[in-house]
Protein backbone atom coordinates (compact mmCIF):
# COMPACT_ATOMS: atom_id res chain seq x y z
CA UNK A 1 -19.66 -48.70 11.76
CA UNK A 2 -17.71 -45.59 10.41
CA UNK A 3 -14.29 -46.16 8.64
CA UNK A 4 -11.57 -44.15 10.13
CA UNK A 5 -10.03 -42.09 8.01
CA UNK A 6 -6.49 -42.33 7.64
CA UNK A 7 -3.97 -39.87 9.40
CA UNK A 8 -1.47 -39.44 6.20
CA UNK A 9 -4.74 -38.32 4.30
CA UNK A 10 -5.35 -35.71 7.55
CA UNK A 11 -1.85 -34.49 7.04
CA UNK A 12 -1.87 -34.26 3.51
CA UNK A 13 -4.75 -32.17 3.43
CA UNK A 14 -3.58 -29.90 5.94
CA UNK A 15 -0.39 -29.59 4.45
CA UNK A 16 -2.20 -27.97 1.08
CA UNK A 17 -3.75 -25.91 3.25
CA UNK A 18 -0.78 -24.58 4.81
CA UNK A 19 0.54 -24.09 1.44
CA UNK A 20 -2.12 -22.44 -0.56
CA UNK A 21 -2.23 -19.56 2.22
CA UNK A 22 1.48 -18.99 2.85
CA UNK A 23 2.27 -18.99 -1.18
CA UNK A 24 -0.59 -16.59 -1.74
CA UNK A 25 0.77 -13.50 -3.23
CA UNK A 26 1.32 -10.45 -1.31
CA UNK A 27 0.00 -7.22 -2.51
CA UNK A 28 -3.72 -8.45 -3.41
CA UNK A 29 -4.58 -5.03 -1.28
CA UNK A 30 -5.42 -1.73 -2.17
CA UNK A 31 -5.62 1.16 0.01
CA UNK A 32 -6.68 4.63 -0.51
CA UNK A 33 -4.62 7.95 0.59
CA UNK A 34 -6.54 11.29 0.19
CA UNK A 35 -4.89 14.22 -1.44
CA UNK A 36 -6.70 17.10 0.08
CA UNK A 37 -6.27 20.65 0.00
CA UNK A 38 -2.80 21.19 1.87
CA UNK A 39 -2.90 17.82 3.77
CA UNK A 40 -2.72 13.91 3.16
CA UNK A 41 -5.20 11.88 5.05
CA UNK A 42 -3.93 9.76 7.07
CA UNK A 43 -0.45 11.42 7.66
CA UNK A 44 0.73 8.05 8.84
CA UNK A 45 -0.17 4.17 7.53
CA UNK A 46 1.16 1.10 7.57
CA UNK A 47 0.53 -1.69 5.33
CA UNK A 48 1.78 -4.58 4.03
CA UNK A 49 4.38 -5.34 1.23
CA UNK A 50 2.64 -5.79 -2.13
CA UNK A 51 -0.33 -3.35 -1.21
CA UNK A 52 -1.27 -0.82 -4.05
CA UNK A 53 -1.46 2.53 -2.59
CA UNK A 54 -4.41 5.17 -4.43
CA UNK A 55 -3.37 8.85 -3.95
CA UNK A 56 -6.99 10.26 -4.36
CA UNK A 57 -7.43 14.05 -5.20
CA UNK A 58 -9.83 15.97 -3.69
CA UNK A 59 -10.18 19.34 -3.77
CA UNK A 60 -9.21 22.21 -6.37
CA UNK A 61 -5.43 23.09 -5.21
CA UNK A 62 -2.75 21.62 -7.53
CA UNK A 63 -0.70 18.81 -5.45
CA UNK A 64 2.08 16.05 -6.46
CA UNK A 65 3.20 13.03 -4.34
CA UNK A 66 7.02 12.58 -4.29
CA UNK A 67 9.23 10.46 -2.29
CA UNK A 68 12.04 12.16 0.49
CA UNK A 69 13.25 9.08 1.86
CA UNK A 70 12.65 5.57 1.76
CA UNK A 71 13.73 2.46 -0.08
CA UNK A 72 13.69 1.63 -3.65
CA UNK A 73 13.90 4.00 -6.44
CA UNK A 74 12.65 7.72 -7.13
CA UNK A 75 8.86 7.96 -6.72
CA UNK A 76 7.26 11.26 -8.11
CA UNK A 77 3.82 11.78 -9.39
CA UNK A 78 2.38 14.32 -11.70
CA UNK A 79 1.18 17.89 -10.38
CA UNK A 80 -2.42 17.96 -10.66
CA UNK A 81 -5.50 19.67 -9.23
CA UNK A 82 -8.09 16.96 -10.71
CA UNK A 83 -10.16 15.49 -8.41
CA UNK A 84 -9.78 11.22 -8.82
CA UNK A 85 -7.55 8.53 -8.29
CA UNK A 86 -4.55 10.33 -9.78
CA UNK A 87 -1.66 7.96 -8.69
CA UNK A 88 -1.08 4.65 -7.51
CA UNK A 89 1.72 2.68 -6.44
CA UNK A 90 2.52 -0.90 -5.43
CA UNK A 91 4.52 -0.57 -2.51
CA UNK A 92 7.09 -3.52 -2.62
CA UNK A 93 9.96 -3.03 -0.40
CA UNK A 94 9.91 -2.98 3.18
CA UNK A 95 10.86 0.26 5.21
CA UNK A 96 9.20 3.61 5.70
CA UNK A 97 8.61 6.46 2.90
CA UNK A 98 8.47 9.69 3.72
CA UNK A 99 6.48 11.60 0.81
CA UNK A 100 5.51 15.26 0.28
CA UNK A 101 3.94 17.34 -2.05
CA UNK A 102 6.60 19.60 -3.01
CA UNK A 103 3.95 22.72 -3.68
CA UNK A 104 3.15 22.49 0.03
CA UNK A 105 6.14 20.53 1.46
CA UNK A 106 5.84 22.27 4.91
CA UNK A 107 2.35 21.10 5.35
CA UNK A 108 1.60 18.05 3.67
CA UNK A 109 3.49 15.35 4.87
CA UNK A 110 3.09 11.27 4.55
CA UNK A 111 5.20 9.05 6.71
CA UNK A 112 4.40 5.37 4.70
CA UNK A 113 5.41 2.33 7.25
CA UNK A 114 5.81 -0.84 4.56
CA UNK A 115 6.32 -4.25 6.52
């Protein structure tokens, strides 16, 4: 004969459940944002709050990342033609960014969707 277990033990367990994946810190993601020459692939992401954003170089033209509008404070990387990870941010307020290199502001454009 099997014992039944009890339903307050059922309940408890799901309840830590429930908790361990809601408390789980946001912003465990990384994503990756190329910085090509005279573009930014994609143009347009969204991701969640928390997520660390990798501007990747690639190419030889010099490029910069810098914030037009958005939430949150001044965002501006360094100019730099190396190729690499050259910047990263943690995006941590909701809202959209719009971000530009200013060398090429015309053509590379970044509209950053943060929910």
């Amino acid at each position: 004969m099997r014992k039944a277990v009890p339903v307050i033990v059922i309940l408890a367990l799901l309840g830590a459940m429930t908790l361990a994946v809601t408390s789980a810190p946001a912003g465990r993601s990384t994503t990756k944002i190329k910085v090509g020459n005279n573009f930014f692939k994609p143009e347009k992401k969204t991701i969640r709050r928390g997520t660390k954003v990798r501007f990747k170089w690639e190419g030889g033209a010099p490029h910069n990342v810098t914030k037009t509008k958005g939430p949150a404070g001044k965002i501006v990387s360094k100019t730099t033609s190396k190729s690499g990870v050259n910047f990263t941010k943690t995006f941590k307020r909701q809202g959209t960014y719009k971000l530009i290199c200013t060398i090429h502001p015309s053509q590379m454009k970044l509209k950053l969707r943060v929910k």
